[in-house]
PDB file of N, CA and C in Angstrom:
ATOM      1  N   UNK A   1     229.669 -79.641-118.407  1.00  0.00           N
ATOM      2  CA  UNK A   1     229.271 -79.025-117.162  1.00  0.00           C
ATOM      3  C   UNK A   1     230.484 -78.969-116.235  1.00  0.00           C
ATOM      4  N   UNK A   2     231.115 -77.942-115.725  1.00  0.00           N
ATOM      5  CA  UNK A   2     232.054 -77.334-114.878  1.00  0.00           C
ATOM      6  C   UNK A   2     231.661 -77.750-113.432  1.00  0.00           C
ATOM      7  N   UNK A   3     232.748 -78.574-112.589  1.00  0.00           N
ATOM      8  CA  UNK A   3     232.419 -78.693-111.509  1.00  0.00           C
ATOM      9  C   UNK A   3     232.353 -78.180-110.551  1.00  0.00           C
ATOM     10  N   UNK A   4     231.519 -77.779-109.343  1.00  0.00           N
ATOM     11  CA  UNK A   4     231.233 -76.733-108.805  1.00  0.00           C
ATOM     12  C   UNK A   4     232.798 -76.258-108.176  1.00  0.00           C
ATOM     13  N   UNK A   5     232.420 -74.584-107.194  1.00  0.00           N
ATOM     14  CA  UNK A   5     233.958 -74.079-106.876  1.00  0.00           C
ATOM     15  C   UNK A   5     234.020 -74.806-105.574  1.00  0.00           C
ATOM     16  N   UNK A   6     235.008 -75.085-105.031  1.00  0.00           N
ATOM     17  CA  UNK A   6     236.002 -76.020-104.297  1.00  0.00           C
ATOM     18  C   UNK A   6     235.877 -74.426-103.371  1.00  0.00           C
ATOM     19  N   UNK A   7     235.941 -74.721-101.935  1.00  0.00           N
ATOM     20  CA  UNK A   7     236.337 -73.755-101.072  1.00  0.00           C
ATOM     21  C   UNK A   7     237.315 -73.558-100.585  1.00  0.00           C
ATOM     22  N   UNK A   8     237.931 -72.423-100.299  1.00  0.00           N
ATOM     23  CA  UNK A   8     239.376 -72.435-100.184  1.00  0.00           C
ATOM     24  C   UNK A   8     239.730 -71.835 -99.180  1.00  0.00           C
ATOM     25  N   UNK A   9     238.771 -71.953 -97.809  1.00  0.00           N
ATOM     26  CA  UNK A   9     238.750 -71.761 -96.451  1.00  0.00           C
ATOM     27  C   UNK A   9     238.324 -72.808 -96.027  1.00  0.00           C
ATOM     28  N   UNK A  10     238.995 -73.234 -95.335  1.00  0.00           N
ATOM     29  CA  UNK A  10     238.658 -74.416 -94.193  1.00  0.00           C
ATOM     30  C   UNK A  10     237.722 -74.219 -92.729  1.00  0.00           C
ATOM     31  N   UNK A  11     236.941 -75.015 -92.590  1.00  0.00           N
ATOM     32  CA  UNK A  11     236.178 -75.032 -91.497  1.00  0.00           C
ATOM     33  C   UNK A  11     236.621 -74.871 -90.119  1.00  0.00           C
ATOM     34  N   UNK A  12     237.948 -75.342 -90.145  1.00  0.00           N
ATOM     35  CA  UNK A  12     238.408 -75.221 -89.166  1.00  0.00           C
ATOM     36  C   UNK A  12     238.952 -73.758 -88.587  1.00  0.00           C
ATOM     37  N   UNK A  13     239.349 -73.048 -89.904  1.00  0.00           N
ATOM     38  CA  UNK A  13     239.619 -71.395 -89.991  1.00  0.00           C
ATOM     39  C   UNK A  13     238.686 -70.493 -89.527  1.00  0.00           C
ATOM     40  N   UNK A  14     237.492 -70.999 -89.892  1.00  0.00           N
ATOM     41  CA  UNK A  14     235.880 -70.063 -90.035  1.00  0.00           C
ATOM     42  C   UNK A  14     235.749 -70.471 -88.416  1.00  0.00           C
ATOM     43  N   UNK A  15     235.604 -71.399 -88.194  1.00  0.00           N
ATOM     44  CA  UNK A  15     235.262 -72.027 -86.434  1.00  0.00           C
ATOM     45  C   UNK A  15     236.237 -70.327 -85.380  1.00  0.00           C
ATOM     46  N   UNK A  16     237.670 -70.547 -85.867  1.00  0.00           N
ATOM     47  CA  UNK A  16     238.746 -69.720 -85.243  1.00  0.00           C
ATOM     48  C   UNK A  16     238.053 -69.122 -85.178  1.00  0.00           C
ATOM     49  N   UNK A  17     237.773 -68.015 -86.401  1.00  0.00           N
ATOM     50  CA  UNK A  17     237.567 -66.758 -86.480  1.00  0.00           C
ATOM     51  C   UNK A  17     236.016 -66.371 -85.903  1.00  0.00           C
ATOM     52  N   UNK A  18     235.042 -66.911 -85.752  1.00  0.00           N
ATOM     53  CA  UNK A  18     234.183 -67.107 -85.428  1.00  0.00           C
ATOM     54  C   UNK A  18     234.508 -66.723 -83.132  1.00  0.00           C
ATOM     55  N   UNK A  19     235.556 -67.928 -83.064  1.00  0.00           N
ATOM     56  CA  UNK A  19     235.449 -67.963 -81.778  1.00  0.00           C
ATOM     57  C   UNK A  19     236.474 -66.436 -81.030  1.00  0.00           C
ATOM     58  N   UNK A  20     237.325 -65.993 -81.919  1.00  0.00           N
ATOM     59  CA  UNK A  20     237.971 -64.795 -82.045  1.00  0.00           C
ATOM     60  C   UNK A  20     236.661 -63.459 -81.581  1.00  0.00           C
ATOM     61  N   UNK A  21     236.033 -63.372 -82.609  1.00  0.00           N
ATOM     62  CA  UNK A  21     234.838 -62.749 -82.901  1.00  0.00           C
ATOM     63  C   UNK A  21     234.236 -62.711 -81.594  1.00  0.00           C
ATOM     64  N   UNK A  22     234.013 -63.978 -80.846  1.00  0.00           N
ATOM     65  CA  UNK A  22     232.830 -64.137 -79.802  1.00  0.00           C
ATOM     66  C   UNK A  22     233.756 -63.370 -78.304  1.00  0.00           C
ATOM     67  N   UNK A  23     234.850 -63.325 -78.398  1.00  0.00           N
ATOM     68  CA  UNK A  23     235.889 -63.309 -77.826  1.00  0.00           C
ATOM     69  C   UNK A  23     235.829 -61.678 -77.284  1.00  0.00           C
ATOM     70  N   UNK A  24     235.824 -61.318 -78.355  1.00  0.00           N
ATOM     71  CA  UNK A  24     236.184 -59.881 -78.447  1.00  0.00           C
ATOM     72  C   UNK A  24     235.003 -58.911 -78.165  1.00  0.00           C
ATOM     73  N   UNK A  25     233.246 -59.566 -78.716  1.00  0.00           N
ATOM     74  CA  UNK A  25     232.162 -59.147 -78.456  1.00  0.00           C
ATOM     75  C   UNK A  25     231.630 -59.319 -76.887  1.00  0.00           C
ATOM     76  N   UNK A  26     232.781 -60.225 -76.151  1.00  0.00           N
ATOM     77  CA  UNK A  26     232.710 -60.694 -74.540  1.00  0.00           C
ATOM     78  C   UNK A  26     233.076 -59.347 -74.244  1.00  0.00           C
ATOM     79  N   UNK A  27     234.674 -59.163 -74.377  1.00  0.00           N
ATOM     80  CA  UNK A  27     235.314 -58.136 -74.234  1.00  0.00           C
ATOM     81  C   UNK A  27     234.321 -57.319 -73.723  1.00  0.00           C
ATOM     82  N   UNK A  28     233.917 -56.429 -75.244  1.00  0.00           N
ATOM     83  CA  UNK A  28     233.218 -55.037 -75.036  1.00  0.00           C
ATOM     84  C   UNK A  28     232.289 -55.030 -74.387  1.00  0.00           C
ATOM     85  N   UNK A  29     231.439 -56.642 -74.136  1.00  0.00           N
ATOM     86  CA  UNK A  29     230.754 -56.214 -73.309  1.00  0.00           C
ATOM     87  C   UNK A  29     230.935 -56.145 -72.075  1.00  0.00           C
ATOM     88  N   UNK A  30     232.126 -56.637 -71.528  1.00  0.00           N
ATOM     89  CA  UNK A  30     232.446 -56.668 -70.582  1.00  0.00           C
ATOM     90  C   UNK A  30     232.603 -54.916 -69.675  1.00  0.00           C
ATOM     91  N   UNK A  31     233.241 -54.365 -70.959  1.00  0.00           N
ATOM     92  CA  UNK A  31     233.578 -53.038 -70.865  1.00  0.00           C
ATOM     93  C   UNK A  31     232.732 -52.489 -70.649  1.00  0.00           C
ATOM     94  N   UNK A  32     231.454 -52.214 -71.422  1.00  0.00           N
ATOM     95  CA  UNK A  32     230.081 -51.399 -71.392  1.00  0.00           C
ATOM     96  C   UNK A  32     229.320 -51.620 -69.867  1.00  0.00           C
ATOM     97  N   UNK A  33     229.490 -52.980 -69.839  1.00  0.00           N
ATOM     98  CA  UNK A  33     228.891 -53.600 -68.270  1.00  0.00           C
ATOM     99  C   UNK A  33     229.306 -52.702 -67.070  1.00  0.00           C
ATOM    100  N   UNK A  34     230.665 -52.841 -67.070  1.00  0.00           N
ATOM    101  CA  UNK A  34     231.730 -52.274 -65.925  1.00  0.00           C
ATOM    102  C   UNK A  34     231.644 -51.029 -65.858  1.00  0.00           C
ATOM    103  N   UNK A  35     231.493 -49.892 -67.124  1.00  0.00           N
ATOM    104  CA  UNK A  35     231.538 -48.528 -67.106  1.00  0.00           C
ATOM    105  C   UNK A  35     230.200 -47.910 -67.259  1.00  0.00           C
ATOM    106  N   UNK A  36     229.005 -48.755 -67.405  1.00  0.00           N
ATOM    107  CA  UNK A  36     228.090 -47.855 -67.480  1.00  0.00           C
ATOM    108  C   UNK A  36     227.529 -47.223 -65.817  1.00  0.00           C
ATOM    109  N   UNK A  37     226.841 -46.331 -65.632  1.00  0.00           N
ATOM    110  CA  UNK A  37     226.435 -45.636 -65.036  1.00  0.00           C
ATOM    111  C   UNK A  37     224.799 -45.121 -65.552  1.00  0.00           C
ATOM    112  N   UNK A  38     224.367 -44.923 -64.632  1.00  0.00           N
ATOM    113  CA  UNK A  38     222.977 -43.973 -64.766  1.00  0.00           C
ATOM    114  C   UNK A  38     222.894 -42.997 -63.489  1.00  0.00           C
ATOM    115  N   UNK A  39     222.120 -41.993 -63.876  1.00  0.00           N
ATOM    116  CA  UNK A  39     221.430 -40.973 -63.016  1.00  0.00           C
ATOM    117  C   UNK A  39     220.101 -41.092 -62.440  1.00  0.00           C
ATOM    118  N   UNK A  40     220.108 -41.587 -61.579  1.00  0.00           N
ATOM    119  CA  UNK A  40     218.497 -41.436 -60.854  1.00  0.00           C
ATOM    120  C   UNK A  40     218.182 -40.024 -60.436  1.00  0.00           C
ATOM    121  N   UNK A  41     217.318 -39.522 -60.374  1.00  0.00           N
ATOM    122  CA  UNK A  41     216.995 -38.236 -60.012  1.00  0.00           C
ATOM    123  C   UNK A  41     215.555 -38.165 -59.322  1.00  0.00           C
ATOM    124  N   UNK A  42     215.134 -37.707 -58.372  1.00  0.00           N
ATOM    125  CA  UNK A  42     214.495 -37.575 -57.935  1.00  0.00           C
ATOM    126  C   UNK A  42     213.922 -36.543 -57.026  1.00  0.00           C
ATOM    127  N   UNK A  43     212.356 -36.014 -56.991  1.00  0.00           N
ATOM    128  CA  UNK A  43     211.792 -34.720 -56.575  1.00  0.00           C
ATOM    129  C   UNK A  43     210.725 -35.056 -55.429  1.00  0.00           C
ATOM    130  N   UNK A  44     211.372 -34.751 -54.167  1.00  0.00           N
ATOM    131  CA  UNK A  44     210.310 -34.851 -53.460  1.00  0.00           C
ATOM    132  C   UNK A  44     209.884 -33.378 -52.754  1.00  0.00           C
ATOM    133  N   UNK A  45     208.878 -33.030 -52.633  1.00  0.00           N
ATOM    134  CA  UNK A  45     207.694 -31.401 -52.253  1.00  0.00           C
ATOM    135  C   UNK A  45     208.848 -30.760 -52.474  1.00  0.00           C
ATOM    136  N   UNK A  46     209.516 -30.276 -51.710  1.00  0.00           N
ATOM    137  CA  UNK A  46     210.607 -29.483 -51.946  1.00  0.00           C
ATOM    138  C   UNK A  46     212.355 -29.897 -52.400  1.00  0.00           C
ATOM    139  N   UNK A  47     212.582 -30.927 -52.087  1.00  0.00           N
ATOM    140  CA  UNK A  47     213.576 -31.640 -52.067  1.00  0.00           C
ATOM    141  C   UNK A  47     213.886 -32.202 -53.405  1.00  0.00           C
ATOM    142  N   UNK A  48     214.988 -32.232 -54.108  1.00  0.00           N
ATOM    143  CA  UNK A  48     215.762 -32.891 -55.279  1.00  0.00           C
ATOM    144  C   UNK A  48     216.880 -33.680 -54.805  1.00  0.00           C
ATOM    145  N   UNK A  49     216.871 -34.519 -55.302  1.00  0.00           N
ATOM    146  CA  UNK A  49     217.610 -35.952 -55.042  1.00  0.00           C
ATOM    147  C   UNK A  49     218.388 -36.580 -56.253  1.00  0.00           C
ATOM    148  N   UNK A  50     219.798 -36.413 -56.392  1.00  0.00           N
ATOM    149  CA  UNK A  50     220.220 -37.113 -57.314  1.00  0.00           C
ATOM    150  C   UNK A  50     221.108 -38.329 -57.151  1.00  0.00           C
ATOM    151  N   UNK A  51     221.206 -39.669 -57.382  1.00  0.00           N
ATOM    152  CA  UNK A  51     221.961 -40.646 -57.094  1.00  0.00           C
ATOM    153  C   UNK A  51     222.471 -41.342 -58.544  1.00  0.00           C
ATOM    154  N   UNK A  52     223.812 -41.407 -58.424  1.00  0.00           N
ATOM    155  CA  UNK A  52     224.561 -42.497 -59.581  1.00  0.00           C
ATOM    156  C   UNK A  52     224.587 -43.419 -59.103  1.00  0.00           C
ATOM    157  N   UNK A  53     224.194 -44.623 -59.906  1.00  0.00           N
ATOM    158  CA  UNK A  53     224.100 -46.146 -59.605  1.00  0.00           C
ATOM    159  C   UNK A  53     224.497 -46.580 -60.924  1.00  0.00           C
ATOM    160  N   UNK A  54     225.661 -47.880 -60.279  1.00  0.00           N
ATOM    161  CA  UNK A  54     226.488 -48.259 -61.098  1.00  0.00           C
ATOM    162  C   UNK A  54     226.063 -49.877 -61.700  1.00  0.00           C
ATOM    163  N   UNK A  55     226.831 -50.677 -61.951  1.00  0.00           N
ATOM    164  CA  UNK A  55     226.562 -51.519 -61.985  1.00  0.00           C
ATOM    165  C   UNK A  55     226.671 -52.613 -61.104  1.00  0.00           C
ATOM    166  N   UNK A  56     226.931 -52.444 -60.289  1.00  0.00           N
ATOM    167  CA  UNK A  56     227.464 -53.311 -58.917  1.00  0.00           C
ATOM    168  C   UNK A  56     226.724 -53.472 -58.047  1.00  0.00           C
ATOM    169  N   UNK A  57     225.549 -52.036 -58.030  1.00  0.00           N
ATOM    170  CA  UNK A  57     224.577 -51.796 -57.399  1.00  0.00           C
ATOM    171  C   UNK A  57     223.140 -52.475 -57.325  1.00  0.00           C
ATOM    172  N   UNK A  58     223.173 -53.301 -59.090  1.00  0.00           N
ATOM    173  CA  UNK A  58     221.946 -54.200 -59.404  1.00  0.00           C
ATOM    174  C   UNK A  58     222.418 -55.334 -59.123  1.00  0.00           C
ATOM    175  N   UNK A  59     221.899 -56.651 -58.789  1.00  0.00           N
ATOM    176  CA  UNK A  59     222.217 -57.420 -58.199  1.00  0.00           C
ATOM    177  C   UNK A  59     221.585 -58.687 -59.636  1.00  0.00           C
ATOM    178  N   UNK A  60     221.068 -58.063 -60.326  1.00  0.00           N
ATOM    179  CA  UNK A  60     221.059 -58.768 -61.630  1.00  0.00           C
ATOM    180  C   UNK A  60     221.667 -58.231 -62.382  1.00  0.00           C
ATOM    181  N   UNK A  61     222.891 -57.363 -62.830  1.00  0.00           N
ATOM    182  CA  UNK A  61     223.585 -57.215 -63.371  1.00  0.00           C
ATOM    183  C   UNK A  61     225.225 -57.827 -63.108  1.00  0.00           C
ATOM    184  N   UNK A  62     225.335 -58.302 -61.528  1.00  0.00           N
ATOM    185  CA  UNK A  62     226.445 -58.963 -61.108  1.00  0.00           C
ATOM    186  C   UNK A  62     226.237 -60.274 -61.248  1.00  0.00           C
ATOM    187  N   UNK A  63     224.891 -60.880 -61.953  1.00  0.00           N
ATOM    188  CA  UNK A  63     224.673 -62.054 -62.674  1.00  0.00           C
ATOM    189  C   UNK A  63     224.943 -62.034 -63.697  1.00  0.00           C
ATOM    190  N   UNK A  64     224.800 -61.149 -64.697  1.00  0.00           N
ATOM    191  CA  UNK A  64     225.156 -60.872 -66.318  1.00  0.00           C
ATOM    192  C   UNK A  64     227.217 -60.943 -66.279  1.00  0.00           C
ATOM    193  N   UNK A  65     227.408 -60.020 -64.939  1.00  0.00           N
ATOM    194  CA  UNK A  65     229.053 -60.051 -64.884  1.00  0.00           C
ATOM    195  C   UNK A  65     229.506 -61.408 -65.116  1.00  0.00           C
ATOM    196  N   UNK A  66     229.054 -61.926 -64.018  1.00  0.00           N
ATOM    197  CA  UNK A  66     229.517 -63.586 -64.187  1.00  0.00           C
ATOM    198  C   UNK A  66     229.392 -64.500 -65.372  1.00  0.00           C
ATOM    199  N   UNK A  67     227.891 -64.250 -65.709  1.00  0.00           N
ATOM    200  CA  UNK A  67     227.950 -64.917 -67.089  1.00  0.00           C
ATOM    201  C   UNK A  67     228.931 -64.649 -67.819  1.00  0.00           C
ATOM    202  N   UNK A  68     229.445 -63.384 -68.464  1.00  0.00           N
ATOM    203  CA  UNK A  68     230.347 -62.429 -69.227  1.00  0.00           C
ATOM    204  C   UNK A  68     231.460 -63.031 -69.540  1.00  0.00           C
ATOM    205  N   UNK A  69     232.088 -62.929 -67.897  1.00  0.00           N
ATOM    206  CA  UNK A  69     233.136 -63.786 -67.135  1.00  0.00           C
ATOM    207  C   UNK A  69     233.269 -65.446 -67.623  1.00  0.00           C
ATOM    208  N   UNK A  70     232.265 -66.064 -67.441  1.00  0.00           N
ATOM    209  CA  UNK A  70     232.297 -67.453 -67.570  1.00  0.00           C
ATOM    210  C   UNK A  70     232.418 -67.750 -69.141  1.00  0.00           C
ATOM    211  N   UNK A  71     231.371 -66.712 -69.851  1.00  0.00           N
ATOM    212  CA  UNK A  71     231.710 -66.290 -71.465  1.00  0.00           C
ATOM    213  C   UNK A  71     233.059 -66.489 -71.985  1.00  0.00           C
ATOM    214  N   UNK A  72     233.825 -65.936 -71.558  1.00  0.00           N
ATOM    215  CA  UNK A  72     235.283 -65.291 -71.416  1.00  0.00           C
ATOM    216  C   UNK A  72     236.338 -66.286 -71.496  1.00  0.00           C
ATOM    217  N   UNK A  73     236.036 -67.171 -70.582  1.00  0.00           N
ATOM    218  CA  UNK A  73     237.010 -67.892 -70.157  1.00  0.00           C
ATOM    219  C   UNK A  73     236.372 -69.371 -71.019  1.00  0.00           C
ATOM    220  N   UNK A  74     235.500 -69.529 -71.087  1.00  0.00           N
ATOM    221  CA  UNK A  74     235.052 -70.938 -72.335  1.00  0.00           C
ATOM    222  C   UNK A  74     235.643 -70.658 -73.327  1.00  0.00           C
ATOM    223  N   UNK A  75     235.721 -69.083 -73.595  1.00  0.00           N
ATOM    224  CA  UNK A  75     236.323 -68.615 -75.470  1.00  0.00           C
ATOM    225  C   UNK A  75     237.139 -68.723 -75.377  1.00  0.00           C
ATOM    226  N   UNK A  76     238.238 -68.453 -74.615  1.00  0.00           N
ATOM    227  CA  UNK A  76     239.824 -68.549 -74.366  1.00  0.00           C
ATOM    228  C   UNK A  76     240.156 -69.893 -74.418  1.00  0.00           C
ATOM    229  N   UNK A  77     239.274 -71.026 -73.578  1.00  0.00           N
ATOM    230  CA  UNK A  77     239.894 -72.277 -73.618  1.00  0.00           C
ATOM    231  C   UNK A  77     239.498 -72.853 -74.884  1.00  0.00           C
ATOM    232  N   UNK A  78     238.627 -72.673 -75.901  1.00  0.00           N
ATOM    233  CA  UNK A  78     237.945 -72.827 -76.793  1.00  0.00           C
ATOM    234  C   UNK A  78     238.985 -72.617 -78.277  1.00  0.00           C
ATOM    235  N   UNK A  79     239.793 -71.526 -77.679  1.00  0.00           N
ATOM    236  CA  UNK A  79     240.166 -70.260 -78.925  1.00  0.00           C
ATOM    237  C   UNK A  79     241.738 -71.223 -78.596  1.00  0.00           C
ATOM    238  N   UNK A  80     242.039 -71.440 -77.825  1.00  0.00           N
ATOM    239  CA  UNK A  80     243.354 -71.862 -77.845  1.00  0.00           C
ATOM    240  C   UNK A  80     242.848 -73.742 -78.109  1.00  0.00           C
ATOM    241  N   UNK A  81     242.173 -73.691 -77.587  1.00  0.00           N
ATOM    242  CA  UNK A  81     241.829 -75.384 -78.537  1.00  0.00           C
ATOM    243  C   UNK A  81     242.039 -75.443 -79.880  1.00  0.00           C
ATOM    244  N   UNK A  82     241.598 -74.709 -80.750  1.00  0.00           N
ATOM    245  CA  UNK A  82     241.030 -74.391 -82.009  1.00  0.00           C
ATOM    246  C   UNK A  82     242.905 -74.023 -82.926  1.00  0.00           C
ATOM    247  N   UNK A  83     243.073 -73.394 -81.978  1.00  0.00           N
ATOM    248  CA  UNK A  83     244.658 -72.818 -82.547  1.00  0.00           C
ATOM    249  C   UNK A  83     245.429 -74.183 -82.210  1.00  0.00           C
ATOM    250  N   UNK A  84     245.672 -75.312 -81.585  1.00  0.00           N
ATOM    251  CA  UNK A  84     245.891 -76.243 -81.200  1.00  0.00           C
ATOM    252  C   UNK A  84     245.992 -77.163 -82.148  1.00  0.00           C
ATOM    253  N   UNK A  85     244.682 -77.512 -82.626  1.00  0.00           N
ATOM    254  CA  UNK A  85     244.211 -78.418 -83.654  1.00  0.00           C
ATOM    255  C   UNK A  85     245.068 -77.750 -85.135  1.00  0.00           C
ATOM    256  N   UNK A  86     245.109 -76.264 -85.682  1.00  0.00           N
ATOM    257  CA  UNK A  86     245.332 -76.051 -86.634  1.00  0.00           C
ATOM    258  C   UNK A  86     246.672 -75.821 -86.290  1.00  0.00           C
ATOM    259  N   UNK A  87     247.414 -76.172 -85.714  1.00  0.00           N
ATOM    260  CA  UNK A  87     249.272 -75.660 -85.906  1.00  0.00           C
ATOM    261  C   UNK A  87     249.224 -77.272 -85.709  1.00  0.00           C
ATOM    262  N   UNK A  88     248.928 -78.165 -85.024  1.00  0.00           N
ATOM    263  CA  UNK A  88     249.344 -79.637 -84.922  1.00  0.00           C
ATOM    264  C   UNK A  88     249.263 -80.610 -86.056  1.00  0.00           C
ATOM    265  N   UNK A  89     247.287 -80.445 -86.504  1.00  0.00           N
ATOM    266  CA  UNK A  89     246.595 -81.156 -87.358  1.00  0.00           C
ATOM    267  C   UNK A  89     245.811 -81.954 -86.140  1.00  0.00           C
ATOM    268  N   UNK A  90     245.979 -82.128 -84.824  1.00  0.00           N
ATOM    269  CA  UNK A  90     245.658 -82.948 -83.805  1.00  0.00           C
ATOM    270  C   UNK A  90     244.471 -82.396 -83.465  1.00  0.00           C
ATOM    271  N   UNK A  91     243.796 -83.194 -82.926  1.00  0.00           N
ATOM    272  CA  UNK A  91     242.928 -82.883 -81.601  1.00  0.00           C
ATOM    273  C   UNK A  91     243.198 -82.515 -80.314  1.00  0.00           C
ATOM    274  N   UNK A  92     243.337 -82.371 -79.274  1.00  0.00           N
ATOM    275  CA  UNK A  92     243.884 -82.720 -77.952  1.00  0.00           C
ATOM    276  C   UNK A  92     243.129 -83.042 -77.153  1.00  0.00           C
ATOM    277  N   UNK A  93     241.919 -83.448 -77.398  1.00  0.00           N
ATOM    278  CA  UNK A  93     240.864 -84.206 -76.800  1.00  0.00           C
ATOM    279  C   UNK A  93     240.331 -84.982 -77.637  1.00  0.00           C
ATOM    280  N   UNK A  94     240.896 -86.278 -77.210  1.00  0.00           N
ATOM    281  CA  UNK A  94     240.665 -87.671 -77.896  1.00  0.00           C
ATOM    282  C   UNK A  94     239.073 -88.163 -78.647  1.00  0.00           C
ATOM    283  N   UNK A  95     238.048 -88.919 -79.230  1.00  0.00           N
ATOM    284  CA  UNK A  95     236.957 -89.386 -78.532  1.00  0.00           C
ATOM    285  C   UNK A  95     235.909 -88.194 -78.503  1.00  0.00           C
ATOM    286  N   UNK A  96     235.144 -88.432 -78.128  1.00  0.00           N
ATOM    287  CA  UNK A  96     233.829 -87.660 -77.655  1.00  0.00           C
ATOM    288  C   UNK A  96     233.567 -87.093 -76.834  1.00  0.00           C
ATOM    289  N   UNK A  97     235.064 -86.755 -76.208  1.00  0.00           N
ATOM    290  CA  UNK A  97     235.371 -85.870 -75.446  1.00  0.00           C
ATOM    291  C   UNK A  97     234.631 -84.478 -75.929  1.00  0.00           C
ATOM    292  N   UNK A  98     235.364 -84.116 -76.711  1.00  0.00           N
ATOM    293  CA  UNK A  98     235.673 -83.278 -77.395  1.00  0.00           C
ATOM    294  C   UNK A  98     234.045 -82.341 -77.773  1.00  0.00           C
ATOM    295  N   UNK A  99     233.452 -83.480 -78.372  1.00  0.00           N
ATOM    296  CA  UNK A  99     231.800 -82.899 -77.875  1.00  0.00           C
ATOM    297  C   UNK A  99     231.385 -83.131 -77.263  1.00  0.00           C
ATOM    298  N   UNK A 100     231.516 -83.243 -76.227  1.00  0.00           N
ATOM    299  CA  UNK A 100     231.087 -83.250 -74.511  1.00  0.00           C
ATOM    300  C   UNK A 100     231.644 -82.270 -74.244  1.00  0.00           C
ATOM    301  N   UNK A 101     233.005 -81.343 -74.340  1.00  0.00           N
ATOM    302  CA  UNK A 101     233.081 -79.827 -73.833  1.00  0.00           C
ATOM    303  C   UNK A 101     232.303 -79.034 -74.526  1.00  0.00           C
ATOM    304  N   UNK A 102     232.170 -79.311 -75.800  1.00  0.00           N
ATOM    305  CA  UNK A 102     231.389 -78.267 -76.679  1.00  0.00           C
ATOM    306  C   UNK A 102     229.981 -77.966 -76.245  1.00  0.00           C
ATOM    307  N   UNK A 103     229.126 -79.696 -76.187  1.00  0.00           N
ATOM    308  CA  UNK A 103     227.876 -79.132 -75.973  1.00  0.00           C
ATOM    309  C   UNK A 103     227.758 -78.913 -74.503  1.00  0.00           C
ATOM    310  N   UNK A 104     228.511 -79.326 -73.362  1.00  0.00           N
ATOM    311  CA  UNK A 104     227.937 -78.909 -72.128  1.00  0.00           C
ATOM    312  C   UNK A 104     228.728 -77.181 -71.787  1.00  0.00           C
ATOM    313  N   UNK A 105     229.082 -76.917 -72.632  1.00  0.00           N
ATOM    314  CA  UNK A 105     230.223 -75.469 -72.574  1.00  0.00           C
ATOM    315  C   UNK A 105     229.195 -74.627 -72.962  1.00  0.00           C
ATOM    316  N   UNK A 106     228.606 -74.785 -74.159  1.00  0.00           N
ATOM    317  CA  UNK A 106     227.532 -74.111 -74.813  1.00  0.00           C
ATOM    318  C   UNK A 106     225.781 -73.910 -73.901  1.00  0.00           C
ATOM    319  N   UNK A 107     226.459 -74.613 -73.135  1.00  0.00           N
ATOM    320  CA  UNK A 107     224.554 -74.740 -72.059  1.00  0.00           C
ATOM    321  C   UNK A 107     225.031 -73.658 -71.298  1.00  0.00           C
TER     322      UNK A 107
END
């Protein structure tokens, strides 16, 4: 019996690329957020009414910004952690530190 295959990606690689990934899906959304637009239109007895409203204009969408934002900047400190550990072999947060940023980062 042949022993099973040995993986030849490291966890620590998949984590990167993973946080790369989350990185970049911030990005676009960041983009889509910022540039979308809609048309309101509206008909009153005689009168037509058209207004563009952006995103700046909903006041729960400048909550989603921030989240986005706060998204953004966990992945970056996250993404350069991660690149940290794999060029050193180190940690740079000693201890249980280390999951203490993770899980209160992730809330």
């Amino acid at each position: 019996m042949a022993p099973p295959p040995t993986s030849t990606i490291s966890p620590i690689i998949i984590t990167l690329v993973l946080k790369i990934l989350m990185l970049v899906l911030l990005l676009a959304s960041l983009v889509v957020l910022a540039t979308d637009t809609a048309t309101l239109s509206l008909s009153f007895y005689t009168t037509f009414v058209e207004s563009k409203i952006h995103f700046d204009d909903v006041y729960t969408y400048r909550y989603v910004l921030a989240s986005i934002i706060m998204g953004l900047v966990y992945s970056v400190l996250q993404t350069a952690l991660s690149l940290y550990h794999i060029a050193t072999g180190k940690r740079l947060i000693i201890g249980d530190g280390a999951f203490l940023v993770d899980f209160y980062g992730d809330k």
